[in-house]
Structure formats: structure tokens, C-alpha cells
Protein backbone atom coordinates (compact mmCIF):
# COMPACT_ATOMS: atom_id res chain seq x y z
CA UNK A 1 82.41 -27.18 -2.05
CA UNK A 2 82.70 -30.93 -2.06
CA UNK A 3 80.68 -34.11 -2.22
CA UNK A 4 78.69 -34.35 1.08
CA UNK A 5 79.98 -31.23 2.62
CA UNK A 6 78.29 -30.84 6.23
CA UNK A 7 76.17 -28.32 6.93
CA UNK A 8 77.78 -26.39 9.62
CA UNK A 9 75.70 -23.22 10.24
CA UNK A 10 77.61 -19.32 9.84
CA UNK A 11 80.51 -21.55 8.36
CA UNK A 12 83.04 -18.84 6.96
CA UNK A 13 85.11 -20.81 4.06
CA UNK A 14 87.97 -18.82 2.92
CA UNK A 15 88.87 -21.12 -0.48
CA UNK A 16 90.87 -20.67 -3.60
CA UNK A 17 66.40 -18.56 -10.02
CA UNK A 18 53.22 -14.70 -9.46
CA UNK A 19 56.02 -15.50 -12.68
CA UNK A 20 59.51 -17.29 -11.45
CA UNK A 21 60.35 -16.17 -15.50
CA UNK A 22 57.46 -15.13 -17.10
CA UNK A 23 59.59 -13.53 -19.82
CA UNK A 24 62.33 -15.80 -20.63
CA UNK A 25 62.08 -18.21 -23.86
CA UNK A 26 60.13 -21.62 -21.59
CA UNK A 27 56.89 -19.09 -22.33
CA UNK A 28 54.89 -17.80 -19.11
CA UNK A 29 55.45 -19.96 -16.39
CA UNK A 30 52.23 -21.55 -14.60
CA UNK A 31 54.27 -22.27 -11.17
CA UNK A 32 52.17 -20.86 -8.35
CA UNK A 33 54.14 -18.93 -6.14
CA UNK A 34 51.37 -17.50 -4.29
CA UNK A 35 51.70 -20.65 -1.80
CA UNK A 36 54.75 -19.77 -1.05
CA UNK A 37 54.43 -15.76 -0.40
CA UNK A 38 51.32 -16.12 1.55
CA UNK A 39 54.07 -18.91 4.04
CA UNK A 40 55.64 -15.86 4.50
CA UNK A 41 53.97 -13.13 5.15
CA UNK A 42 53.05 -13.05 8.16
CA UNK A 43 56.61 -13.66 9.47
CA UNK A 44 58.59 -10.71 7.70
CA UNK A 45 58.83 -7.99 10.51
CA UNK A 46 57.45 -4.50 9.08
CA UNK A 47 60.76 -2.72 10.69
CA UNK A 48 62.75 -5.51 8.07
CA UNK A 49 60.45 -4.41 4.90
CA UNK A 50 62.85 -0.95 4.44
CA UNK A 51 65.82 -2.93 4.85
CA UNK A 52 67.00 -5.28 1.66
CA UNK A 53 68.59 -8.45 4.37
CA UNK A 54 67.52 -9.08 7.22
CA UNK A 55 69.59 -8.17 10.24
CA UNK A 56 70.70 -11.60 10.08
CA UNK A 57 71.76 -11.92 6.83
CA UNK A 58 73.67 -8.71 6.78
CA UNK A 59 76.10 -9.45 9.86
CA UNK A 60 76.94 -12.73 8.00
CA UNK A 61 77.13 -11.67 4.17
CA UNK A 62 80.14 -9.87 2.85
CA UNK A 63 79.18 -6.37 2.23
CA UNK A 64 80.39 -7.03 -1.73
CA UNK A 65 78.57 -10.09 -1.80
CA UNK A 66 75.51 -8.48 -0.69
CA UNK A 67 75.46 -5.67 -2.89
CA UNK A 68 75.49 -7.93 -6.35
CA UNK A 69 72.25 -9.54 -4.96
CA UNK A 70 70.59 -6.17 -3.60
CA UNK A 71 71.78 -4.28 -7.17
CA UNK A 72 71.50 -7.14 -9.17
CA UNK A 73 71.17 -6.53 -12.84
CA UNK A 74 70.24 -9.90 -13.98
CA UNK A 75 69.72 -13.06 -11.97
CA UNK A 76 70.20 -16.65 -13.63
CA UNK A 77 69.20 -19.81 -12.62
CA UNK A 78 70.31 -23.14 -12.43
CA UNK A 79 69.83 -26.17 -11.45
CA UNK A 80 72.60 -28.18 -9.78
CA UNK A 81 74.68 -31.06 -8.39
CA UNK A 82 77.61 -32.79 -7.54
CA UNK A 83 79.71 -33.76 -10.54
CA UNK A 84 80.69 -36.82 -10.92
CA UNK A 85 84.35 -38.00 -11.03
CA UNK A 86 85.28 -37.57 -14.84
CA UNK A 87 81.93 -35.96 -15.69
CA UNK A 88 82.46 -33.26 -18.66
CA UNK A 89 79.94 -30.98 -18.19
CA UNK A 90 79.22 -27.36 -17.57
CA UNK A 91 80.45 -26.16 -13.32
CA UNK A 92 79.32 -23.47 -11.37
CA UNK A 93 81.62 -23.02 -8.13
CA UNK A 94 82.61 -27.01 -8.77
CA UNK A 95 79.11 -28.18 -9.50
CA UNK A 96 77.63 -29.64 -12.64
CA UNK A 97 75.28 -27.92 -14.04
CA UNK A 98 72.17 -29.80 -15.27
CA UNK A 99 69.99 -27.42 -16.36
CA UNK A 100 68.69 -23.52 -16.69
CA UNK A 101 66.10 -22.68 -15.16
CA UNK A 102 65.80 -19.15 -16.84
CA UNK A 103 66.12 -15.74 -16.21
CA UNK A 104 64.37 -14.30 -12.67
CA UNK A 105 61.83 -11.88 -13.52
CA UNK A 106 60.66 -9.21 -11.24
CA UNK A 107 58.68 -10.68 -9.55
CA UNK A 108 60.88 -13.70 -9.30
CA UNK A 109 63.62 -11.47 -7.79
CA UNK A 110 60.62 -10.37 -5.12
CA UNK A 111 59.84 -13.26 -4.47
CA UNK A 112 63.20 -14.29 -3.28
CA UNK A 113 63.47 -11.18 -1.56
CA UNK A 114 60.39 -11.33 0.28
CA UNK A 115 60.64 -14.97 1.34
CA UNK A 116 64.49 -15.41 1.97
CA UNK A 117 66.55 -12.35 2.14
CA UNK A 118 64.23 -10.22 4.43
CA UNK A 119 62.36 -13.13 6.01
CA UNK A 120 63.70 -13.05 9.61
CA UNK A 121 62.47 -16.73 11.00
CA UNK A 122 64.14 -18.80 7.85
CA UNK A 123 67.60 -19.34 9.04
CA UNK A 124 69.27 -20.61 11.88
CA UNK A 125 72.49 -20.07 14.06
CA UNK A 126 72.76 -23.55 15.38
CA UNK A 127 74.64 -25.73 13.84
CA UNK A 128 72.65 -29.12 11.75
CA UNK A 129 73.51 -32.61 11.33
CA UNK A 130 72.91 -32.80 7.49
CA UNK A 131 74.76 -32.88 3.86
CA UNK A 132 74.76 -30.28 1.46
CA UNK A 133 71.97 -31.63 -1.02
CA UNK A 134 72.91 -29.17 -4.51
CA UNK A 135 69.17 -27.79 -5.93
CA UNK A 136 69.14 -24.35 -7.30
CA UNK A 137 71.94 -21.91 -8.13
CA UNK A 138 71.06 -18.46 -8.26
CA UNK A 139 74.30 -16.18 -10.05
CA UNK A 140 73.14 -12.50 -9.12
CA UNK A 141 74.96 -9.91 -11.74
CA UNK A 142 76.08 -6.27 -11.38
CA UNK A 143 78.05 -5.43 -13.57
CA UNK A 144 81.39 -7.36 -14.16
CA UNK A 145 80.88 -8.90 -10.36
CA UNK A 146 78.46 -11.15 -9.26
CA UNK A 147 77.39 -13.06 -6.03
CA UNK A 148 76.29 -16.87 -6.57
CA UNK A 149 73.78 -18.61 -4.18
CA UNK A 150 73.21 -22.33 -3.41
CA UNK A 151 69.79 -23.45 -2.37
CA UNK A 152 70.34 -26.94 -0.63
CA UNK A 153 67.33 -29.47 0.12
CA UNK A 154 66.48 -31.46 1.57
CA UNK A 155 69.34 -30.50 4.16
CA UNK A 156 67.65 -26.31 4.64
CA UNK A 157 70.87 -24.74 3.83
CA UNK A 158 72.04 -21.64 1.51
CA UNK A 159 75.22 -20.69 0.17
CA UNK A 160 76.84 -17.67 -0.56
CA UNK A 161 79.95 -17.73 -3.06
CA UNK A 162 81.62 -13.98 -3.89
CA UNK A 163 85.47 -14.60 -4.40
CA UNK A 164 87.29 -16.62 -1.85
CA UNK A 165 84.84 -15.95 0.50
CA UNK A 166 81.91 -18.94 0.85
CA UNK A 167 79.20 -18.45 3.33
CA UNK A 168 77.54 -21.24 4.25
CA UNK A 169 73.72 -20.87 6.59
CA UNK A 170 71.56 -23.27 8.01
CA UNK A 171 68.13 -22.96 6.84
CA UNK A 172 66.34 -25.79 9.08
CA UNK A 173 63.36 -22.98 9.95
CA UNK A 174 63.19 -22.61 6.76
CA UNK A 175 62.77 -26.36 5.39
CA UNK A 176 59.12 -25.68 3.98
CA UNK A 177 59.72 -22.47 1.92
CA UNK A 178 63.17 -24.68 0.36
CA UNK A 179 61.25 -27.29 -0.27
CA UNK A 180 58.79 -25.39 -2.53
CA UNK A 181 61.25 -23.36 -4.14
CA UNK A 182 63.56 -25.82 -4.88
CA UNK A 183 61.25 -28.21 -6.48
CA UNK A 184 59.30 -25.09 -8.58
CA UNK A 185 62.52 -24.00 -10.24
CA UNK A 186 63.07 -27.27 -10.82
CA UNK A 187 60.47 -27.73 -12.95
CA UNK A 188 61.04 -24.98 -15.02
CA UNK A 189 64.98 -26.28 -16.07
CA UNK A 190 65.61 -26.92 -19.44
CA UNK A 191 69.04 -28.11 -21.12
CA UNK A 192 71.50 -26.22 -20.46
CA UNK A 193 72.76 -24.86 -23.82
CA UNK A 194 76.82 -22.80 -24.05
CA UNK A 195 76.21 -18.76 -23.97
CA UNK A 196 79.38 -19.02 -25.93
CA UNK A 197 78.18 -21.37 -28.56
CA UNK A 198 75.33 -19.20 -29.55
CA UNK A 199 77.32 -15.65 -29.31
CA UNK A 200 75.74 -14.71 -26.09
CA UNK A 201 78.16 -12.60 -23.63
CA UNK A 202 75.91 -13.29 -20.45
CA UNK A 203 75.72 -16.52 -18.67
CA UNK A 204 71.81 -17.17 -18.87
CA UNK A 205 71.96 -21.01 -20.84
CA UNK A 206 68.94 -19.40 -22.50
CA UNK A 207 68.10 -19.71 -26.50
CA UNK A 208 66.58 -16.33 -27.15
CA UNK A 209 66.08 -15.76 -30.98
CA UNK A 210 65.45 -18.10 -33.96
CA UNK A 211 68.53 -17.65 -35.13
CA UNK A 212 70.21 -19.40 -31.88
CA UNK A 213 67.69 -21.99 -31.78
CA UNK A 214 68.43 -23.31 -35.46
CA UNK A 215 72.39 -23.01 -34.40
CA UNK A 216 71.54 -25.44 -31.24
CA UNK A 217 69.48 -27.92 -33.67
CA UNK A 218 72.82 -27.71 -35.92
CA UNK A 219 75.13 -28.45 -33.08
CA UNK A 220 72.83 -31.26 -32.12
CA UNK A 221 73.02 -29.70 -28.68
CA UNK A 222 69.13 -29.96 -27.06
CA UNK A 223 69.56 -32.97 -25.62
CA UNK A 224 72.87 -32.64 -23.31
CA UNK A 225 74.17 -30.02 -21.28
CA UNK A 226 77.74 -31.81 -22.40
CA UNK A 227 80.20 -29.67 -23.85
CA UNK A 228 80.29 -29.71 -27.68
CA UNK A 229 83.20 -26.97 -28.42
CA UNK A 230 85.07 -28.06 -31.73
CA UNK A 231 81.56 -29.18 -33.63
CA UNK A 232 81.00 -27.98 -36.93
CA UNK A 233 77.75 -25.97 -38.45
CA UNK A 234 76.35 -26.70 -41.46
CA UNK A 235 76.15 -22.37 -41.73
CA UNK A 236 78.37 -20.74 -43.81
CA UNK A 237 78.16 -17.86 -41.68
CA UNK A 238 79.73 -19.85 -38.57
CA UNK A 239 83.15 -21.08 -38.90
CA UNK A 240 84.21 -24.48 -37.39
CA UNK A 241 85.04 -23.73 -33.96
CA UNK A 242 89.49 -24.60 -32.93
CA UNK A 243 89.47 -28.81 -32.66
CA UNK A 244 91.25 -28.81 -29.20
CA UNK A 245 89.86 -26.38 -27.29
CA UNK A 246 91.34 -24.64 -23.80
CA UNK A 247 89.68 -26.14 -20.45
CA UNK A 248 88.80 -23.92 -17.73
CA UNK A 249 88.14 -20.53 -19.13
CA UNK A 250 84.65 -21.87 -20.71
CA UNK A 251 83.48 -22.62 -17.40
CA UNK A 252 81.28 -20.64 -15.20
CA UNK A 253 83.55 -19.49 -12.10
């Protein structure tokens, strides 16, 4: 995706996150999400509550792309933007990330669920004179795979990325529910800290033991999401990570 992409809606681009996260490390969350369910409610059609997507969604999703968020394991959030021309940070799908926002509980997955994926009035077919406006990144895991989605505001827009395939839907109907979503993860992001760095296999950003926390304060990382491979710890448990270290495989694509 690039800097002030248009929003062009059911664009096919074939190119080589009651608790939001009551459980992760930020503590119970106090965002009130009961604003945004009761917006929706009334507009999810009861024939659409067995189905996972609505009708919509699911002749425009890859069915592979689909499945990671409908079986998802473990959903991560992020918050987003474009990078910015020598910028050495942290990418998801080519964008810079600038914070976590935690790990979706289940009733942060629901809520999702309730007021995007089934919702049947949110998105759009027409096409939208806006730009792509990076908030939130959602990465939805199933087991080695996993389906990434871009919430855009203030142009209504989401974004699917599974493989080569990049889905891109207008959200204009929508532009309320964004709005709130976008700006309550936001205020749940914290720095976004290396998985790597702290031994972690999963992607979350998260510190989630005293142990990583005291490695972070070591590494002097709390206060950047800028890389830091090749620093030192004062632990004689954890060696000296290599002094030049390989680009590209660190980041998350």
C-alpha cells in the first residue's frame, strides 16, 4: 500500500485490535464499548447472526483470508501509519508501526465481529473520493497463517492483506462505528517493544512477565518503537546480540 493510496471500493490488488484487552499487560481497559455495540444492533440482520461475514464480506474476502479471522487463534493490534522515507522502524504490510495496542480479548474479537464482520449496512460498493488514512492494524492468527486488517479513518475504509492478495472496501456507511473504534484502540497503544528482543515467538509487542520488562528497561527500549538489535544487556544470562544485523526478516510481513 502506498502513501495516499485512493480509496477505490472492492479494489482487488494482486501485489508482491465491554474489554478491547482486558487481559493483556496495560491492566483492564476502561474504554466503553457499549456505545459502540448498542450503534449496531439494531442493524445486524438476525438471518446474518449464524453466519461469521456478512454476505457481503464473504463474496469479496478470499476464502483463506477469511478463515484466519473466523478461526483466529490470537488477534494483535496495532496502531499504524505511513512510514516515512528513511524511517527505521518496525512495518506491517509497508507501514510503520507506532504502537501495540494489545492482545483482543473475547470480547474484543465480538465486538469486531458483531459491529464489522456481520454488520450488513457498514460497507459500501460505490466507489469514494478519499485517501487511505492508516489507524488500526488488526493481524488475525491461525496457526502459521494469518490474515491482516487495516482500519482507515477518517477516509471509512478496511483492508484485507492475506498473501498477494489485498482487498481493499469502502466503509463510508460505516464512518461512525470507524471513528469510535479507531480512536478507542488508539488509546490503549503503548510502545511497541521487539517479540524477538524479549524471546517471544508471537508477534503481540506485548511485555508479559517481569523478567521481559527488566530486559526492556536494560535495552533502554520504552521509549521508541525504533529498532535496537545489536544492544548489549547488562545480564549475564543474555548474550550481546550479532553487531550488524540482517534487514528484512525482523520485520512483520
Amino acid at each position: 500500500m502506498k502513501k495516499n493510496m485512493p480509496l477505490i471500493a472492492l479494489m482487488f490488488v494482486f501485489v508482491a485490535s465491554n474489554g478491547f484487552c482486558a487481559d493483556d499487560l496495560f491492566g483492564i481497559d476502561d474504554v466503553d464499548s457499549e456505545t459502540i455495540t448498542e450503534t449496531t444492533a439494531q442493524s445486524v440482520e438476525s438471518a446474518a447472526k449464524q453466519e461469521f461475514f456478512s454476505k457481503f464480506l464473504n463474496s469479496r474476502l478470499p476464502a483463506s483470508a477469511a478463515r484466519n479471522i473466523e478461526k483466529a487463534e490470537k488477534v494483535f493490534c496495532y496502531t499504524v501509519a505511513y512510514a516515512q522515507p528513511n524511517e527505521d522502524v518496525y512495518t506491517v504490510n509497508d507501514l510503520a508501526i507506532k504502537g501495540s495496542c494489545g492482545e483482543l480479548s473475547d470480547s474484543g474479537k465480538k465486538l469486531f465481529n458483531d459491529a464489522l464482520w456481520r454488520n450488513t449496512t457498514v460497507f459500501s460498493n460505490q466507489m469514494d473520493n478519499c485517501k487511505i488514512a492508516p489507524k488500526i492494524m488488526l493481524r488475525y492468527i491461525y496457526g502459521p497463517d494469518s490474515t491482516d486488517v487495516l482500519l482507515s479513518y477518517p477516509c471509512p475504509a478496511v483492508t484485507f492483506y492475506h498473501g498477494r492478495d489485498v482487498v481493499t472496501i469502502n466503509a463510508a456507511p460505516g464512518a461512525q462505528l470507524f471513528e469510535q473504534i479507531t480512536k478507542a484502540y488508539a488509546t490503549l497503544s503503548e510502545p511497541y517493544i521487539s517479540p524477538a528482543l524479549v524471546g517471544q515467538m508471537l508477534p503481540n509487542g506485548q511485555i508479559l512477565n517481569q523478567e521481559q520488562k527488566e530486559m526492556v528497561r536494560r535495552l533502554g527500549l520504552g521509549d521508541t518503537p525504533n529498532k535496537r538489535w545489536g544492544q548489549p544487556t547488562s545480564s549475564p544470562t543474555q548474550p550481546a546480540s550479532a553487531a550488524t544485523p540482517k534487514t528484512g526478516w525482523n520485520k512483520l510481513k
